[in-house]
C-alpha atoms as a PDB file:
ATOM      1  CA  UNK A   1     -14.624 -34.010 -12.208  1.00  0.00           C
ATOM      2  CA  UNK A   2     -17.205 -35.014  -9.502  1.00  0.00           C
ATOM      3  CA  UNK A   3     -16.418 -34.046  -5.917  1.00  0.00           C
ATOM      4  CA  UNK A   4     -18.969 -36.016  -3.296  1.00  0.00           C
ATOM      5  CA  UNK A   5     -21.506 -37.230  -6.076  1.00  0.00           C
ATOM      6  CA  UNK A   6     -21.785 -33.483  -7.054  1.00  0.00           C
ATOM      7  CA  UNK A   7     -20.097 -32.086 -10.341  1.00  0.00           C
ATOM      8  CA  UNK A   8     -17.538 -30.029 -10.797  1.00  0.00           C
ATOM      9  CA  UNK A   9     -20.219 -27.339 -12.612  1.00  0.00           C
ATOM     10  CA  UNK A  10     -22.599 -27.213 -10.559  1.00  0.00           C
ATOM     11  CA  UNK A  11     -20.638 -27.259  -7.394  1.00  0.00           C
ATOM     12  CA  UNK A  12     -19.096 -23.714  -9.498  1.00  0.00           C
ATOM     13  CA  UNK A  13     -22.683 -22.218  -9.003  1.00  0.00           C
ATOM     14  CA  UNK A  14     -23.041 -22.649  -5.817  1.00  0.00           C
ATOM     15  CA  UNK A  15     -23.681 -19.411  -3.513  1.00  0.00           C
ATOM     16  CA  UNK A  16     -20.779 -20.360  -1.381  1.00  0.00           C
ATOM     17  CA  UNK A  17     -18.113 -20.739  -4.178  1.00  0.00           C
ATOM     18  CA  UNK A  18     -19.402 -17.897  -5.400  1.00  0.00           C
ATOM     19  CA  UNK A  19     -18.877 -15.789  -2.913  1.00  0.00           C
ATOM     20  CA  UNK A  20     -15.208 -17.514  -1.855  1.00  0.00           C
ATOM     21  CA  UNK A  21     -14.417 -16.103  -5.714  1.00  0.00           C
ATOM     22  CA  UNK A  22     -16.261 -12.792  -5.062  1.00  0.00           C
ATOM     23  CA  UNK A  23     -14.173 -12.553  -2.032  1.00  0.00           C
ATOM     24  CA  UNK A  24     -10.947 -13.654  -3.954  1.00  0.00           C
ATOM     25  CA  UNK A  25     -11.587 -11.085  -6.308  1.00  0.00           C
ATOM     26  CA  UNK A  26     -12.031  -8.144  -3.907  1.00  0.00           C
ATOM     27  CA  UNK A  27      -8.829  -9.040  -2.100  1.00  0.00           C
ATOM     28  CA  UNK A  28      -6.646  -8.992  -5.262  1.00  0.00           C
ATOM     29  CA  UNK A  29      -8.315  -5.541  -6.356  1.00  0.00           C
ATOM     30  CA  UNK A  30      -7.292  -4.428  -2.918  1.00  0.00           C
ATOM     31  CA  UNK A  31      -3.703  -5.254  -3.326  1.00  0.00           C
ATOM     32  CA  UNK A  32      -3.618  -3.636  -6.630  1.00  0.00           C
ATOM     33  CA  UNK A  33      -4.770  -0.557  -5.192  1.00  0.00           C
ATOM     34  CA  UNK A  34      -2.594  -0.512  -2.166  1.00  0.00           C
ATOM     35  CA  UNK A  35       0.773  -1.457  -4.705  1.00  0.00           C
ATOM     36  CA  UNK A  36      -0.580   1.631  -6.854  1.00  0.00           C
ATOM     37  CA  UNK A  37      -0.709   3.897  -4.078  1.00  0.00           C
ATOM     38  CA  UNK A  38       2.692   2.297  -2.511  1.00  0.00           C
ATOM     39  CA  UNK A  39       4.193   3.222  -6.298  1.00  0.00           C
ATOM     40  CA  UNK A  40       2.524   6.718  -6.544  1.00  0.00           C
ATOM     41  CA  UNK A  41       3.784   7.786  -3.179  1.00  0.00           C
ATOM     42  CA  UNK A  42       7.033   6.276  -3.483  1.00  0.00           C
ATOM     43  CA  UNK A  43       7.669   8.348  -6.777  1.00  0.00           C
ATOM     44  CA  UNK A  44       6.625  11.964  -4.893  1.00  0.00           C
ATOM     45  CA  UNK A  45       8.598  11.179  -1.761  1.00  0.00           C
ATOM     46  CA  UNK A  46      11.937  10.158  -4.476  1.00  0.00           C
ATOM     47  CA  UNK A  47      11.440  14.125  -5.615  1.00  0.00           C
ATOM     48  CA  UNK A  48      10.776  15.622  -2.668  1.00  0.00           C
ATOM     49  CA  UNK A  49      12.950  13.752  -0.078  1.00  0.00           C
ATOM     50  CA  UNK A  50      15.253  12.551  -2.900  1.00  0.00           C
ATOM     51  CA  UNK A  51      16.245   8.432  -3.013  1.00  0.00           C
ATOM     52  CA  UNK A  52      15.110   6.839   0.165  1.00  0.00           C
ATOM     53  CA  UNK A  53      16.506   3.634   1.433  1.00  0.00           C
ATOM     54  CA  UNK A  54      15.926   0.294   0.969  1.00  0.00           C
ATOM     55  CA  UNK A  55      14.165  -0.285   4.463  1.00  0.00           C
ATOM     56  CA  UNK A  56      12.261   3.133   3.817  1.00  0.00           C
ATOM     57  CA  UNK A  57      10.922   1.859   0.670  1.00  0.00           C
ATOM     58  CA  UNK A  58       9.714  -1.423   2.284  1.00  0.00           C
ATOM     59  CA  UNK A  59       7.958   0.365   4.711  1.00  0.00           C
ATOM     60  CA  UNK A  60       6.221   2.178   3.126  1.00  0.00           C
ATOM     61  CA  UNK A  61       5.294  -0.570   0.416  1.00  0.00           C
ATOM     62  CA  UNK A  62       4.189  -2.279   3.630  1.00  0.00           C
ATOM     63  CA  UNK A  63       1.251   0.551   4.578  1.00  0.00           C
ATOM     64  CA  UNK A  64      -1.955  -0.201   4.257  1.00  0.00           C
ATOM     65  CA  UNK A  65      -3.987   2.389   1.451  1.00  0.00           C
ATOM     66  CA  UNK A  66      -5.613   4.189   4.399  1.00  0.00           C
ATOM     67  CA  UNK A  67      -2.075   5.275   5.608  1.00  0.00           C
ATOM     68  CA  UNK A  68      -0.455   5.863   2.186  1.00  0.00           C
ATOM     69  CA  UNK A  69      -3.628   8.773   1.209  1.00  0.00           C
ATOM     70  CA  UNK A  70      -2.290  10.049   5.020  1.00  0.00           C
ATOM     71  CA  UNK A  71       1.265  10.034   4.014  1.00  0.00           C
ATOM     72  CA  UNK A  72       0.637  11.190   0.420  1.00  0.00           C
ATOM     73  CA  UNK A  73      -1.282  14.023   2.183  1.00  0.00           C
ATOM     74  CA  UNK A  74       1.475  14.638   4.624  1.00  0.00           C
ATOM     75  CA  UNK A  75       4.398  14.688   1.981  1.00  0.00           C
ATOM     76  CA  UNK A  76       2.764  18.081   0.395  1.00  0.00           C
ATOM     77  CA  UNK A  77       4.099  19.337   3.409  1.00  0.00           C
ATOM     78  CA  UNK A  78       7.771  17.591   3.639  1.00  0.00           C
ATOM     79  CA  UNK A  79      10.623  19.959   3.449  1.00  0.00           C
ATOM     80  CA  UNK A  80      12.787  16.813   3.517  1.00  0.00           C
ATOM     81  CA  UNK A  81      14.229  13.279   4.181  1.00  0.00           C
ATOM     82  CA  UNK A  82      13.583  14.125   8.200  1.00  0.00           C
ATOM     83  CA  UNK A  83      10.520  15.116   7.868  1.00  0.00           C
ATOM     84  CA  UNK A  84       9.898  11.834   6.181  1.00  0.00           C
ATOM     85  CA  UNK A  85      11.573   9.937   9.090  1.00  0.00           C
ATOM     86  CA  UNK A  86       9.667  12.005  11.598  1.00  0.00           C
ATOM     87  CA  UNK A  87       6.327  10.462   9.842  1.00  0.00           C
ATOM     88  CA  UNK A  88       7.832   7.151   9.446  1.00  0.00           C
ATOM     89  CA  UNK A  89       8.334   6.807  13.282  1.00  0.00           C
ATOM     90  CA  UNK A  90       5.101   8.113  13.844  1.00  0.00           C
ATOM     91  CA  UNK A  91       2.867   6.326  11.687  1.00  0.00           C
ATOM     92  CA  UNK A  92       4.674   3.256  10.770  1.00  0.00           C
END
């Protein structure tokens, strides 16, 4: 494949598709860790706030990492499914 007299190879090696795929490849790491996190925190709220709702759940899939760690801190200190909704409202 040639794209503008160029082909396909070395257009690969250039700095700025290399950095486009650099880039690619932090953003999908970054999802991965945020769904990890989502899954971790998800599993220690179900035991110590017992099953949360279908809305709950999707918020909290939909925090970014930086507020899961704050609400996987936070939940060490949950005594229940209102405390839970008390940081949901606050942080969400």
């Amino acid at each position: 494949m040639v794209i503008a007299g160029i082909p396909r190879e070395e257009i690969r090696h250039t700095r700025a598709v290399q950095d486009w795929l650099a880039e690619g490849r932090q953003e999908g790491e970054a999802k991965g860790r945020q769904k990890e996190a989502a899954s971790m925190t998800l599993r220690l709220l179900n035991r110590r706030c017992g099953p949360l709702s279908d809305a709950t759940t999707a918020q909290i899939q939909a925090l970014p990492l930086e507020q899961l760690g704050a609400l996987a801190d936070a939940l060490l200190d949950f005594q229940g499914p209102a405390d839970l909704a008390t940081w949901v409202a606050a942080n969400a």
